[in-house]
C-alpha atoms as a PDB file:
ATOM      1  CA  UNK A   1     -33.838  58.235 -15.980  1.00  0.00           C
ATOM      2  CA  UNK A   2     -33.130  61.536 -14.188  1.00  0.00           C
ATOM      3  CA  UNK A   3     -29.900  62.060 -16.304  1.00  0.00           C
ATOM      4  CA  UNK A   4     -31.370  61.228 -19.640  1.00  0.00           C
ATOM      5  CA  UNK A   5     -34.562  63.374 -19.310  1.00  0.00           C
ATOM      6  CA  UNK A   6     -32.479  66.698 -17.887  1.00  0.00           C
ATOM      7  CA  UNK A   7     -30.062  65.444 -21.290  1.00  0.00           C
ATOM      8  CA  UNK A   8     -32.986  65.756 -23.286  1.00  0.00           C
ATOM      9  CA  UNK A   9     -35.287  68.543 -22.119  1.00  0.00           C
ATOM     10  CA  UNK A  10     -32.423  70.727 -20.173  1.00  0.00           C
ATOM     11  CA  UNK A  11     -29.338  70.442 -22.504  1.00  0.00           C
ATOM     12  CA  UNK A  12     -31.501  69.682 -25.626  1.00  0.00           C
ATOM     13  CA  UNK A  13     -29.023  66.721 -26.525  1.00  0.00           C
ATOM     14  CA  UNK A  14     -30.204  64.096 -29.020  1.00  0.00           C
ATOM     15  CA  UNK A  15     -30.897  60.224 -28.410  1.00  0.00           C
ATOM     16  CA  UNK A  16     -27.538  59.471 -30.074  1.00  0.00           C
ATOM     17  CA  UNK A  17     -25.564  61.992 -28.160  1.00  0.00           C
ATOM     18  CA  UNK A  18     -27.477  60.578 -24.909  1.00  0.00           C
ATOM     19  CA  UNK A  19     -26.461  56.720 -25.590  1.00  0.00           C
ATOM     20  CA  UNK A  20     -23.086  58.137 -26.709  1.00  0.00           C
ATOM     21  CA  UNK A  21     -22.488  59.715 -23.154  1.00  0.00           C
ATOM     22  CA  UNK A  22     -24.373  56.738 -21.121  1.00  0.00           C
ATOM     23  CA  UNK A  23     -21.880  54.345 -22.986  1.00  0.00           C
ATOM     24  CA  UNK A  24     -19.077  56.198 -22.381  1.00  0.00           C
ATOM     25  CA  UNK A  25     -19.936  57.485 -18.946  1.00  0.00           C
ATOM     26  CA  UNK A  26     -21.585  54.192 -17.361  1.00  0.00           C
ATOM     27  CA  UNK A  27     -20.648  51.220 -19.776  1.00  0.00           C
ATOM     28  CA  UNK A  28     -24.666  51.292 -20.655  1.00  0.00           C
ATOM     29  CA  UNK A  29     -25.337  50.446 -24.112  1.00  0.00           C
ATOM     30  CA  UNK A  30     -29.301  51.143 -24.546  1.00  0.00           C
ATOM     31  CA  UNK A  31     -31.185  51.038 -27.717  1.00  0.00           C
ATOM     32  CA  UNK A  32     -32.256  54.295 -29.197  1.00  0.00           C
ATOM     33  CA  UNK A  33     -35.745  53.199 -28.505  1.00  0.00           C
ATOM     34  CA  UNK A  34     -34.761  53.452 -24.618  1.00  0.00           C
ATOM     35  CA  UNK A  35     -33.990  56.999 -24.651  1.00  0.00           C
ATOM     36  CA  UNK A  36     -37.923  58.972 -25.772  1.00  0.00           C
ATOM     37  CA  UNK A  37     -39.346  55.874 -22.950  1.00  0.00           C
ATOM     38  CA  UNK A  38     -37.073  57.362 -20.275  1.00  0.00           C
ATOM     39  CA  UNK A  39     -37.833  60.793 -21.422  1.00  0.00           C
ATOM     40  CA  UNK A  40     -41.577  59.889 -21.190  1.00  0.00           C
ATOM     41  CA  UNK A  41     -41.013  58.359 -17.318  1.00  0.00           C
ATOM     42  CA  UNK A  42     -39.307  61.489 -16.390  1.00  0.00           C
ATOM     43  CA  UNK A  43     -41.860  63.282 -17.630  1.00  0.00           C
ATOM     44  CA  UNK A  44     -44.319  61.417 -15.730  1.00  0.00           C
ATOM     45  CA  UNK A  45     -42.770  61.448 -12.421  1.00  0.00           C
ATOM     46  CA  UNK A  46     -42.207  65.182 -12.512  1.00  0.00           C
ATOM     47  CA  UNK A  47     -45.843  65.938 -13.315  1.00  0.00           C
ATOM     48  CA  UNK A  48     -46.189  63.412 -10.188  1.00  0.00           C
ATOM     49  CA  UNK A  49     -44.525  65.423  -8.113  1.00  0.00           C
ATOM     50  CA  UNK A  50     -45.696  68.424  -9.321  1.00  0.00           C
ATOM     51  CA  UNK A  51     -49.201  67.735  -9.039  1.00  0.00           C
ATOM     52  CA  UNK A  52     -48.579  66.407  -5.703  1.00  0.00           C
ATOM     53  CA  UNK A  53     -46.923  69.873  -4.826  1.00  0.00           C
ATOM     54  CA  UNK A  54     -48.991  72.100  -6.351  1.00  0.00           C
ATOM     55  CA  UNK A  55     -51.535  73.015  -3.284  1.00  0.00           C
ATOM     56  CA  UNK A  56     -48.506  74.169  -1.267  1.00  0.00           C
ATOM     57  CA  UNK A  57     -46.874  75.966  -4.248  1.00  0.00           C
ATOM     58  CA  UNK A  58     -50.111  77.576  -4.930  1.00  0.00           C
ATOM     59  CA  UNK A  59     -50.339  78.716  -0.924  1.00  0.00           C
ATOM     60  CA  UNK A  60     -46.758  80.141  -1.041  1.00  0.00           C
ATOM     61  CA  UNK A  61     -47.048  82.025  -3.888  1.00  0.00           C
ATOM     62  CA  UNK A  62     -50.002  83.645  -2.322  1.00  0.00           C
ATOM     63  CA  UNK A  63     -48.374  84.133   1.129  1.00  0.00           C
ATOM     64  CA  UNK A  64     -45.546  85.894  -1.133  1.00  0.00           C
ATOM     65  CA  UNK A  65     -47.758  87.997  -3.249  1.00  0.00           C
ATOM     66  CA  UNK A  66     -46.358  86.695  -6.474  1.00  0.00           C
ATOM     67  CA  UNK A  67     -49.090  85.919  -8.044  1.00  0.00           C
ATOM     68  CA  UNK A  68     -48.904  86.590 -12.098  1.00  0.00           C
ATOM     69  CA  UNK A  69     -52.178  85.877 -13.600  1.00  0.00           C
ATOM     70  CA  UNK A  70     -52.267  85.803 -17.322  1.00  0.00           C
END
């Protein structure tokens, strides 16, 4: 999942060029239709995290002073 959403959203790679490499790479044949679904469960786990995160991220950057308010 990792691997597929950094693909996508990092290296702004294509669902074809993403089953391309997982085929060649793991011997993992997915549908196209796999690809925007594990894309969409990255997604969702790093806005997990982040969310989770965000009090102490908030604190730091105080504590650090750098704060950019738009």
């Amino acid at each position: 999942m990792v691997e597929v959403g950094l693909a996508r959203l990092r290296d702004l790679r294509q669902d074809v060029e993403i089953c391309r490499d997982l085929r060649r790479r793991w011997g993992l044949s997915l549908p196209l239709s796999a690809i925007g679904l594990l894309v969409d469960s990255f997604l969702d786990g790093l806005a997990a995290v982040h969310r989770a995160h965000a009090p102490l991220l908030w604190r730091q950057m105080e504590q650090e002073g750098d704060m950019c308010y738009t």
